[in-house]
Protein backbone atom coordinates (compact mmCIF):
# COMPACT_ATOMS: atom_id res chain seq x y z
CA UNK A 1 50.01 -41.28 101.04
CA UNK A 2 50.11 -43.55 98.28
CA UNK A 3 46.95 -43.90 97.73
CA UNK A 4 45.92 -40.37 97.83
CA UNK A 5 48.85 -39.92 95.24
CA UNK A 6 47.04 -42.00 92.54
CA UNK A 7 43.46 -40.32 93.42
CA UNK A 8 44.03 -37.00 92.67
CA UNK A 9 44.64 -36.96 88.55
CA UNK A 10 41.38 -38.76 88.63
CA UNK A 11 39.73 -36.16 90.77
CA UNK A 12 41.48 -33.27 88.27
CA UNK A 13 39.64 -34.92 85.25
CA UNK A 14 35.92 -35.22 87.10
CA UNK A 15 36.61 -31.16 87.90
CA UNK A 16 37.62 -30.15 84.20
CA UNK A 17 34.66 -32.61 83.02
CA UNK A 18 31.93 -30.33 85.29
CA UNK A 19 33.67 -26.99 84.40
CA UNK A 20 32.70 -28.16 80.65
CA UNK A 21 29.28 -29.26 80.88
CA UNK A 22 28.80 -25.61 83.32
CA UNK A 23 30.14 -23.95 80.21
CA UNK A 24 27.95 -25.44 77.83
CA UNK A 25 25.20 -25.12 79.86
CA UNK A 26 25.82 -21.14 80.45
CA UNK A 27 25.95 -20.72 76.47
CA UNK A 28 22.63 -22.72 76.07
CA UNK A 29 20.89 -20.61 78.40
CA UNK A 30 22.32 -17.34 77.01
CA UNK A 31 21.21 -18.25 73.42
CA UNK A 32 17.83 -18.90 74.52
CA UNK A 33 16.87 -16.22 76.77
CA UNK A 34 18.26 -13.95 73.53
CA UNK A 35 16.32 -15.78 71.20
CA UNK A 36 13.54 -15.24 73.89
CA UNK A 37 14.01 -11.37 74.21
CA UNK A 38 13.58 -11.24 70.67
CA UNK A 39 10.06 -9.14 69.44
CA UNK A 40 8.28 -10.99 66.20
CA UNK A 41 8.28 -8.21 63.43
CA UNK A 42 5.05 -6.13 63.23
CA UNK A 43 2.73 -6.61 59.61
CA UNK A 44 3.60 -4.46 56.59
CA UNK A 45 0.69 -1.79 56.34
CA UNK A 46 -1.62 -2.29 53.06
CA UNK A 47 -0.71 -0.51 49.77
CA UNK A 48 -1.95 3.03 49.36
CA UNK A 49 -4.34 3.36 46.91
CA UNK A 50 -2.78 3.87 43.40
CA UNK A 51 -3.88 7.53 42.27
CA UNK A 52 -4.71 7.47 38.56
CA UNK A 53 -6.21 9.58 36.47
CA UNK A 54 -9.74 9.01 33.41
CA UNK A 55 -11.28 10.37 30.91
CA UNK A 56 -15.24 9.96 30.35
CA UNK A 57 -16.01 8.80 26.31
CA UNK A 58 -16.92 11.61 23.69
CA UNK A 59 -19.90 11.28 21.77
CA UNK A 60 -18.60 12.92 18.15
CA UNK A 61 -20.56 12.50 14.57
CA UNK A 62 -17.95 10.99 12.41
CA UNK A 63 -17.27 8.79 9.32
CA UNK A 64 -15.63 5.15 9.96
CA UNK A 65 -12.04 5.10 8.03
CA UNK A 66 -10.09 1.96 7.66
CA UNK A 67 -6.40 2.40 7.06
CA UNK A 68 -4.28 0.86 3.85
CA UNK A 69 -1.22 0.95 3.12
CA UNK A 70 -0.10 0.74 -0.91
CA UNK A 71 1.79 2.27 -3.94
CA UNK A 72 1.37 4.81 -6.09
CA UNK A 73 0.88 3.48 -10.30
CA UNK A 74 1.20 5.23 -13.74
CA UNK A 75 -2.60 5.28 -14.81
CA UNK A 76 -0.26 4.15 -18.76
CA UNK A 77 3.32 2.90 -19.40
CA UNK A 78 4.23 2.86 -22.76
CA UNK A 79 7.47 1.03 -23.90
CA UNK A 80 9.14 2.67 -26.82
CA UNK A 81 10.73 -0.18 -29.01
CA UNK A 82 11.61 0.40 -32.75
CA UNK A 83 8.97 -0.84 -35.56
CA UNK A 84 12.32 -1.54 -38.14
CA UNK A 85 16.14 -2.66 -37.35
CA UNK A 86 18.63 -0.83 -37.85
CA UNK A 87 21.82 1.08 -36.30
CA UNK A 88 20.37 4.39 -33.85
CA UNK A 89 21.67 7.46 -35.40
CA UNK A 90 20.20 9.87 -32.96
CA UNK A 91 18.44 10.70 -29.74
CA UNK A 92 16.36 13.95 -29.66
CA UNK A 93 15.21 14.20 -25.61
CA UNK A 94 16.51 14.93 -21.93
CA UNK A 95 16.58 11.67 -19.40
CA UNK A 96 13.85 12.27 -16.88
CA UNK A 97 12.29 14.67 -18.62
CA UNK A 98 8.54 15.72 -19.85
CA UNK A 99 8.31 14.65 -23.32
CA UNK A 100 5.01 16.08 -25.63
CA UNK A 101 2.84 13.88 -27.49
CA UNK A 102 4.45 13.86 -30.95
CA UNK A 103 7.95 14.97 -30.37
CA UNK A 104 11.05 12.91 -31.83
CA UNK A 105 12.95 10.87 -29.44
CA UNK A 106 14.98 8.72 -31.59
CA UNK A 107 16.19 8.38 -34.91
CA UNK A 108 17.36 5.11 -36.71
CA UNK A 109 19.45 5.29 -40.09
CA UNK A 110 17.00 5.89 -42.44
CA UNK A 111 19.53 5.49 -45.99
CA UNK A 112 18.64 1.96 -46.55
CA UNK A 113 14.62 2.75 -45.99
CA UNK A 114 14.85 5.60 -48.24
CA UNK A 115 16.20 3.79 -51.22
CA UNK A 116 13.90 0.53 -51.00
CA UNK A 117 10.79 3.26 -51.25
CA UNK A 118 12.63 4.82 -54.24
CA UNK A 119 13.01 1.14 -55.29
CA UNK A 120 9.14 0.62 -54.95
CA UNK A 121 8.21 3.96 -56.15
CA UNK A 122 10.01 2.95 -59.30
CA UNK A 123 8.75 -0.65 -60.03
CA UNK A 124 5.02 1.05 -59.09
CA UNK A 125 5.08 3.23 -61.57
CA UNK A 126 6.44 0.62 -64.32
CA UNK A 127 3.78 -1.16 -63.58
CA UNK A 128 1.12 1.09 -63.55
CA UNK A 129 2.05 2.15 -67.14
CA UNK A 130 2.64 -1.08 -67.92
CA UNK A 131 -1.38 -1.08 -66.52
CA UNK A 132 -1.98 1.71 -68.71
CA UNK A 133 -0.70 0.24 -72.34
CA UNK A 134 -2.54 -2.72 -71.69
CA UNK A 135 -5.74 -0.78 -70.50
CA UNK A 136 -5.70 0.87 -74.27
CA UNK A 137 -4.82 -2.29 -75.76
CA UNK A 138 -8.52 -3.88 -74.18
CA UNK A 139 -10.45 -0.64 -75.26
CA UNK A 140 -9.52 -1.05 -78.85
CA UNK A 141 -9.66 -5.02 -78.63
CA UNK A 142 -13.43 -4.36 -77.01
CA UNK A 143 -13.84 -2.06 -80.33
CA UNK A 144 -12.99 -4.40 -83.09
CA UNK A 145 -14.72 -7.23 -80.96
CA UNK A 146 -18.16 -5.33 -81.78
CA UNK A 147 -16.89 -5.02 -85.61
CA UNK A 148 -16.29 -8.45 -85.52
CA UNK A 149 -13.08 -7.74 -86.69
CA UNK A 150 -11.39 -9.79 -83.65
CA UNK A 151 -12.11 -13.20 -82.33
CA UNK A 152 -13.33 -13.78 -78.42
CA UNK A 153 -10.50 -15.52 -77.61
CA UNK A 154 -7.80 -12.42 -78.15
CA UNK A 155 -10.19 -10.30 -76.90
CA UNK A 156 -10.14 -12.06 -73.67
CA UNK A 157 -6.29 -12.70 -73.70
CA UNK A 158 -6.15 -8.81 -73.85
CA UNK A 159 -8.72 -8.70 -70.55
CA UNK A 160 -6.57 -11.22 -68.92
CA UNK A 161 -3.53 -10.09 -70.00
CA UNK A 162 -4.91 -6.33 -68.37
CA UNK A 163 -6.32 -7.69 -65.04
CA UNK A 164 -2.57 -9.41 -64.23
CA UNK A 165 -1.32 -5.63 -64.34
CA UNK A 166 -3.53 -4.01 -62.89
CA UNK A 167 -3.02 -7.11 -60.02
CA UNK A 168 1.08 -6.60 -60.38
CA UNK A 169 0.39 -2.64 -60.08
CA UNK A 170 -1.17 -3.41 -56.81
CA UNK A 171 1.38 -5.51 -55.44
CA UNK A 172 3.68 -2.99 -56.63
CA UNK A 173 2.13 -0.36 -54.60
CA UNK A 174 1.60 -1.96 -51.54
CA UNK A 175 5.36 -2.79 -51.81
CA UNK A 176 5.99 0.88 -51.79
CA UNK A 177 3.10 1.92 -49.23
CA UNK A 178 5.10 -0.92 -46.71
CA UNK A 179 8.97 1.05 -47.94
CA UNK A 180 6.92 4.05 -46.97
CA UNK A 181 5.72 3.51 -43.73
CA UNK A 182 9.27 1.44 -42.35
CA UNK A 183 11.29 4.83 -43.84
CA UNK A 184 8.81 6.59 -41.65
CA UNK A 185 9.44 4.02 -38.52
CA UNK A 186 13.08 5.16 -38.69
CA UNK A 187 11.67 8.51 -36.26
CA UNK A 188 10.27 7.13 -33.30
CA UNK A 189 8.09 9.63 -31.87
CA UNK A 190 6.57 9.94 -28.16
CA UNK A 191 2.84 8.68 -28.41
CA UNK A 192 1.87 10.34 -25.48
CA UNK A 193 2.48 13.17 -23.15
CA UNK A 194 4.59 12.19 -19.68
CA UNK A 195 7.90 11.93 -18.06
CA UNK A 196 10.99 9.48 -20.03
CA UNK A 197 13.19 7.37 -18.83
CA UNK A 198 16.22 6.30 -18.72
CA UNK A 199 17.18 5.66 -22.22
CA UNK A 200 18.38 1.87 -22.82
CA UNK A 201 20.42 1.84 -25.93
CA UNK A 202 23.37 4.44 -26.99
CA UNK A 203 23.74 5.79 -30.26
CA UNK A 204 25.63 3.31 -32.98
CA UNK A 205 24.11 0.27 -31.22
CA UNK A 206 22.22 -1.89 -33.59
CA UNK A 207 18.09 -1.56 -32.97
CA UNK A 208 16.13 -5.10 -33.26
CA UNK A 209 12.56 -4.72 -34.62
CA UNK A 210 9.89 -4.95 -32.01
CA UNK A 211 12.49 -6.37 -29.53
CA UNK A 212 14.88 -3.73 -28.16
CA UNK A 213 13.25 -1.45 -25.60
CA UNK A 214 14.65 2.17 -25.99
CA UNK A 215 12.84 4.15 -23.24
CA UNK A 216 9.73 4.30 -21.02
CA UNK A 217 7.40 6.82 -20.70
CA UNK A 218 4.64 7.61 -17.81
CA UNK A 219 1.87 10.58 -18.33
CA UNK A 220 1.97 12.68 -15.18
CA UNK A 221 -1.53 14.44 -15.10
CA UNK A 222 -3.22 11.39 -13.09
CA UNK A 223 -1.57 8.25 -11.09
CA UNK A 224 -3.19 5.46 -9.60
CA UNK A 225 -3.10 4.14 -5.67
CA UNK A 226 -3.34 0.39 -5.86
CA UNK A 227 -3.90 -1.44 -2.75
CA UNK A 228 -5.09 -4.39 -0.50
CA UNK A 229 -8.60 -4.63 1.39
CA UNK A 230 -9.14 -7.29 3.98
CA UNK A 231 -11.61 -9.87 3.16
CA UNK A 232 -13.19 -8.90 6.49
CA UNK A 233 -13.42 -5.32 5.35
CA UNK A 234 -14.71 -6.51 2.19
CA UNK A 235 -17.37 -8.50 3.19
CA UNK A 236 -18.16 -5.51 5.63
CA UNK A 237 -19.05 -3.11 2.91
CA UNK A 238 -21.21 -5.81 1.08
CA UNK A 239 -23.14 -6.35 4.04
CA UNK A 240 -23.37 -2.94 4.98
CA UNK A 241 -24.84 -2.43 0.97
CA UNK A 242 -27.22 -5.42 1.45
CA UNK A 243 -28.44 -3.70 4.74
CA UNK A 244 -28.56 -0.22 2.80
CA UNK A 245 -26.55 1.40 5.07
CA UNK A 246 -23.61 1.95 1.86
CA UNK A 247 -24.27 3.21 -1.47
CA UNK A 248 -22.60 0.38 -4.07
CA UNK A 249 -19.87 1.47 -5.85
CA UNK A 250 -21.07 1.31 -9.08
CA UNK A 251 -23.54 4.00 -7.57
CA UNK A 252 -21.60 6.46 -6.57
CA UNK A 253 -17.86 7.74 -6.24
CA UNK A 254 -16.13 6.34 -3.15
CA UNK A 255 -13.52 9.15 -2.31
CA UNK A 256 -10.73 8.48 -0.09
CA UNK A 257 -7.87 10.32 1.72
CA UNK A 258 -4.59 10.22 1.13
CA UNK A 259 -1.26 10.62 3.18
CA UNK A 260 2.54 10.30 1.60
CA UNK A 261 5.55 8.60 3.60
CA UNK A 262 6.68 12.20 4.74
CA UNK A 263 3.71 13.78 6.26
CA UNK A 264 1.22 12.11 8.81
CA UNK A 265 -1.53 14.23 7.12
CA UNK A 266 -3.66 13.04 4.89
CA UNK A 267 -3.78 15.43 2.19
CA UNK A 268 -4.35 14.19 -1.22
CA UNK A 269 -8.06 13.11 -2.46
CA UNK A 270 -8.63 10.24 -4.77
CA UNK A 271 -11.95 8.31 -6.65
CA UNK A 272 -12.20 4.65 -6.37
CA UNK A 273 -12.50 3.78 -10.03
CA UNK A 274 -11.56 -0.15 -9.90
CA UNK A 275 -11.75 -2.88 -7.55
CA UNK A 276 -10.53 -6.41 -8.48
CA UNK A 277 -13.81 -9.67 -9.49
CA UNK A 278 -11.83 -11.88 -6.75
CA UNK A 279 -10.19 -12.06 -3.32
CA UNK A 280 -6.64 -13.61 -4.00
CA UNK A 281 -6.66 -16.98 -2.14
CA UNK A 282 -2.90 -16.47 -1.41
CA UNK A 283 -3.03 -13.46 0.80
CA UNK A 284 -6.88 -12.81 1.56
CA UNK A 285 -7.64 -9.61 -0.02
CA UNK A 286 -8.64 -7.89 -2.84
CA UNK A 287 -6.85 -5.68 -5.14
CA UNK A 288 -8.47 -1.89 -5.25
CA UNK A 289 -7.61 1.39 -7.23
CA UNK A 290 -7.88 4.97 -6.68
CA UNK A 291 -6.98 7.84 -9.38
CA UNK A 292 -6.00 10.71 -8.13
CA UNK A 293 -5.20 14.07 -9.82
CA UNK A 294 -0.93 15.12 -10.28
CA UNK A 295 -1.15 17.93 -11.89
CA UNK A 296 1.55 19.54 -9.68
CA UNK A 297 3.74 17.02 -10.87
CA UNK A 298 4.13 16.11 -6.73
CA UNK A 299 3.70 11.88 -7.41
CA UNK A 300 5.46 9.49 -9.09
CA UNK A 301 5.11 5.71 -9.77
CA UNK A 302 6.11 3.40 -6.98
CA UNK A 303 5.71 5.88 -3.72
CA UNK A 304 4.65 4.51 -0.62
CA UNK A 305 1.36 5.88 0.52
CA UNK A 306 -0.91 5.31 2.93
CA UNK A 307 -5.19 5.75 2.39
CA UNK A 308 -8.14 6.14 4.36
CA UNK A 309 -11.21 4.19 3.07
CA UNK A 310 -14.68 5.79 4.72
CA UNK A 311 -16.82 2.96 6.08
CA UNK A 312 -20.95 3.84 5.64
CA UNK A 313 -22.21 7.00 6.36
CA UNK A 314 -21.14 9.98 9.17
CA UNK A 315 -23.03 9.08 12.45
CA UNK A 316 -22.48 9.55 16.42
CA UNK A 317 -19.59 7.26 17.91
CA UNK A 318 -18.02 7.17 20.92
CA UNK A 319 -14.08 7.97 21.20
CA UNK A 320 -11.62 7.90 24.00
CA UNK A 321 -7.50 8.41 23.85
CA UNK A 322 -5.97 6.25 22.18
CA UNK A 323 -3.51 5.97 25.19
CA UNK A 324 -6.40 4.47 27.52
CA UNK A 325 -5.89 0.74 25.42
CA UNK A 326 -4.37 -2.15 26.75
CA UNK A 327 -4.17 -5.45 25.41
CA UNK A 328 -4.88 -9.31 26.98
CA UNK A 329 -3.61 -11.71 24.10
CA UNK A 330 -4.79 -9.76 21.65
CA UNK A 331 -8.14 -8.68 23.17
CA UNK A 332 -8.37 -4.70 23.67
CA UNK A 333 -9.80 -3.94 26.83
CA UNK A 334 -9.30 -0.77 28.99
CA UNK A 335 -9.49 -0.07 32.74
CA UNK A 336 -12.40 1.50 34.35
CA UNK A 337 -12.52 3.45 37.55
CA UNK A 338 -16.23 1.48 39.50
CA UNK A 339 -17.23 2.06 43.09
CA UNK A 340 -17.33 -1.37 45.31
CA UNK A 341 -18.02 -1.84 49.06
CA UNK A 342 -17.25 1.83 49.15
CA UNK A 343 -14.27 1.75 47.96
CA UNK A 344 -12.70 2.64 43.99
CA UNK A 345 -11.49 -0.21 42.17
CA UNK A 346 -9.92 -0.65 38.63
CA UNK A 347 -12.08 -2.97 36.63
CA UNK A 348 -10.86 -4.52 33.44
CA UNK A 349 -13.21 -3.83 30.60
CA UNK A 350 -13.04 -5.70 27.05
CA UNK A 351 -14.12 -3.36 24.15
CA UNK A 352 -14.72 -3.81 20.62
CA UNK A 353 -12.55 -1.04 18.92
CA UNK A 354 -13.05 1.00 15.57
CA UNK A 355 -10.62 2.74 13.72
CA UNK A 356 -8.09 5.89 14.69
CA UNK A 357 -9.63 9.13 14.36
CA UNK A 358 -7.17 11.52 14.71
CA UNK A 359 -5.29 10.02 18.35
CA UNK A 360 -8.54 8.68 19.45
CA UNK A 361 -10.01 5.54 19.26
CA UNK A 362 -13.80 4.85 18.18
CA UNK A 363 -15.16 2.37 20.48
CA UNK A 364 -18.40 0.24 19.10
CA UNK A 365 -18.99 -1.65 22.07
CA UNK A 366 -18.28 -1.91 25.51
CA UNK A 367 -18.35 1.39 27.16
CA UNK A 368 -20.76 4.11 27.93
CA UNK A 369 -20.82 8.08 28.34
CA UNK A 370 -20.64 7.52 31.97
CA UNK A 371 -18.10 5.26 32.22
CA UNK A 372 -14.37 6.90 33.92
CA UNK A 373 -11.99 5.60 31.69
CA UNK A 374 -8.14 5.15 33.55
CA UNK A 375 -5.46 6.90 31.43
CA UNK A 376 -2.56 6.86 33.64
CA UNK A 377 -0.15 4.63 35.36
CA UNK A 378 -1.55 1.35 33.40
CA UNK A 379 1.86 -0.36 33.54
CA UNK A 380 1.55 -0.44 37.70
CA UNK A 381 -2.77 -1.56 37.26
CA UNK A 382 -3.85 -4.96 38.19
CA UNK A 383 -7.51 -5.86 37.86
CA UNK A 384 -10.08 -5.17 40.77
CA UNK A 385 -6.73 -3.29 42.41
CA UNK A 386 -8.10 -0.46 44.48
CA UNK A 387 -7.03 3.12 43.27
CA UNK A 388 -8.05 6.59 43.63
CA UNK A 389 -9.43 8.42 40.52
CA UNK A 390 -9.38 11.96 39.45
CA UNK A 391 -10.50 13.75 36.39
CA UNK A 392 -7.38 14.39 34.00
CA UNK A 393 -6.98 17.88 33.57
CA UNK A 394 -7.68 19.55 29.95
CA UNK A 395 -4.38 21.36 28.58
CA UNK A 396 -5.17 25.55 28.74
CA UNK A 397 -4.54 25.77 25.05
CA UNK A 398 -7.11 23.27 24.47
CA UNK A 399 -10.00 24.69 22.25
CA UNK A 400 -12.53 21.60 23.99
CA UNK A 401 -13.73 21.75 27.59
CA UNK A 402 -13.35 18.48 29.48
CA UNK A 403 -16.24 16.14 29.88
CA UNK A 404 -17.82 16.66 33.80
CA UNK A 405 -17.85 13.72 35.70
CA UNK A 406 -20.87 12.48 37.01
């Protein structure tokens, strides 16, 4: 009995040992016949084809542009400053006004002017009767000379005595020509016809000769477009005259198009009548001018334009939407819809591009008539990523039928 006593905790222990390791057991085999029942998952079906939409290139006869961007210039700017000092008395013209050749704008105290050419007016005509006595005075010194009734040397004290008067008359009326003319400063007219300023100086202020600037004035008729060409554009056009494919300039009138910061029309025609003898080193381009006519008063000095400069003659060039470019670090290329292993694939084409003609692009290299150029849903594209193409459909209130696909 004793010993049977001390047996049994020993033979509780070995039981609650086995019931673990059963346990354990039981949850191993559950977690693996789950893992077992498990299916793997099935492969994600390939990508639809991408349905896009092209274009085929139009063949149009056109003229090359390339696009500037400048200012408008007064073709003259004349600054008024006074010829004499003196205190301004009075202004005769409206700020911001047209002002004719001729009319009075200012007036400068004239009091002082008027009585130094009195002044000289007087001391010119002392002296030139001063002139006269001694005129007489030779002409009967000449007359006794022959009658030997005077010696040579008073006759030619009288002829010297004549010549320093007639010398002092001269001075005398210079003097008074110079009064003259500064009394006659004292109006300061407008030398030509145009639009004024802003005047600088209020009446009372003192005037500085040749120093204080009173007003500016601009003629209106004609302005001038001043802008930049490229020295890649530049040397374009002299190659293109070496090659005879572009009348020089001094040859003929280059015309160009013009379009102001409100309007994207190009509107206004101008005639090339300057281009600069260098290409500034600082920036790379060359200074060029166009006049063009204002007599509606519409332009004004310092307007933001921008102009259309025609590049050779008008010939065929191909065009597609301007929409169809993309762009691979800086190289334009577009997307075109090719047939491969039977299937349609996107293939990334790089293009040499022209200028903008009117939302499409000219395209000098490249492409072809036949080619199907992609116009939609380049954002999603990748190259050689297959896609399903259709003909984008021409807009019912468009006046040009859509190119057929071959």
């Amino acid at each position: 009995m004793t010993a049977a006593f001390f047996l049994l905790p020993d033979t509780w222990h070995d039981s609650q040992h086995r019931f673990r390791t059963v346990g354990l057991l039981l949850v191993f085999c559950l977690t693996v016949g789950l893992a077992g029942c498990q299916k793997s998952a099935p492969n994600a079906p390939p990508p639809k084809p991408l349905t896009v939409q092209f274009v085929l290139p139009e063949m149009q006869r056109i003229t090359e542009q390339e696009e500037f961007t400048g200012r408008t210039a007064a073709t003259e700017r004349v600054e008024l400053r006074a010829r004499v000092s003196g205190y301004l008395q009075q202004v005769d013209f409206a700020e911001g006004r047209l002002v004719q050749k001729g009319q009075v704008l200012f007036r400068i105290d004239e009091r002082s002017f008027r009585a130094e050419e009195k002044r000289t007016q007087a001391a010119a005509a002392q002296f030139e009767a001063r002139a006269k006595r001694l005129r007489a005075q030779e002409q009967r010194a000449r007359s006794l000379l022959e009658k030997r009734a005077m010696s040579q040397e008073e006759y030619e004290a009288a002829q010297y005595e004549l010549t320093e008067a007639e010398a002092s008359l001269e001075a005398a009326q210079a003097a008074h020509e110079t009064a003259t003319l500064n009394l006659d400063f004292t109006t300061i007219t407008a030398p030509l016809t145009g639009l004024i300023g802003q005047r600088q100086v209020d009446v009372g202020n003192l005037v500085v000769q040749d120093q204080t600037l009173l007003a500016t004035i601009v003629p209106v008729e004609k302005i001038n477009v001043l802008f930049d060409m490229d020295e890649r554009t530049v040397l374009r056009l002299r190659r293109m005259q070496q090659a005879g494919q572009l009348m020089a300039a001094d040859n003929s009138a280059v015309r160009v198009r013009i379009a102001l910061a409100d309007s994207d029309e190009f509107t206004l025609d101008g005639v090339m009548d300057f281009q600069d003898n260098q290409v500034d080193p600082a920036t790379g381009t060359q200074r060029m001018r166009a006049v063009v006519d204002n007599a509606s008063g519409l332009l004004s000095p310092g307007l933001f334009v921008r102009l259309r400069y025609p590049i050779g003659e008008p010939r065929e060039s191909l065009l597609i939407p301007e929409e169809c470019l993309a762009s691979d670090q800086g190289r334009p290329f577009v997307f075109v819809a090719v047939e491969q292993d039977g299937k349609e694939i996107a293939e990334a084409r790089y293009i040499e591009t022209g200028p903008l003609e009117g939302g499409r692009r000219v395209i000098r290299a490249g492409l072809t008539l036949e080619d199907r150029v992609i116009t939609t849903g380049l954002q999603r594209l990748r190259r050689n990523a297959e896609i399903k193409a259709q003909p984008r459909p021409v807009p019912a209130d468009s006046a040009v039928a859509a190119p057929a696909s071959n």
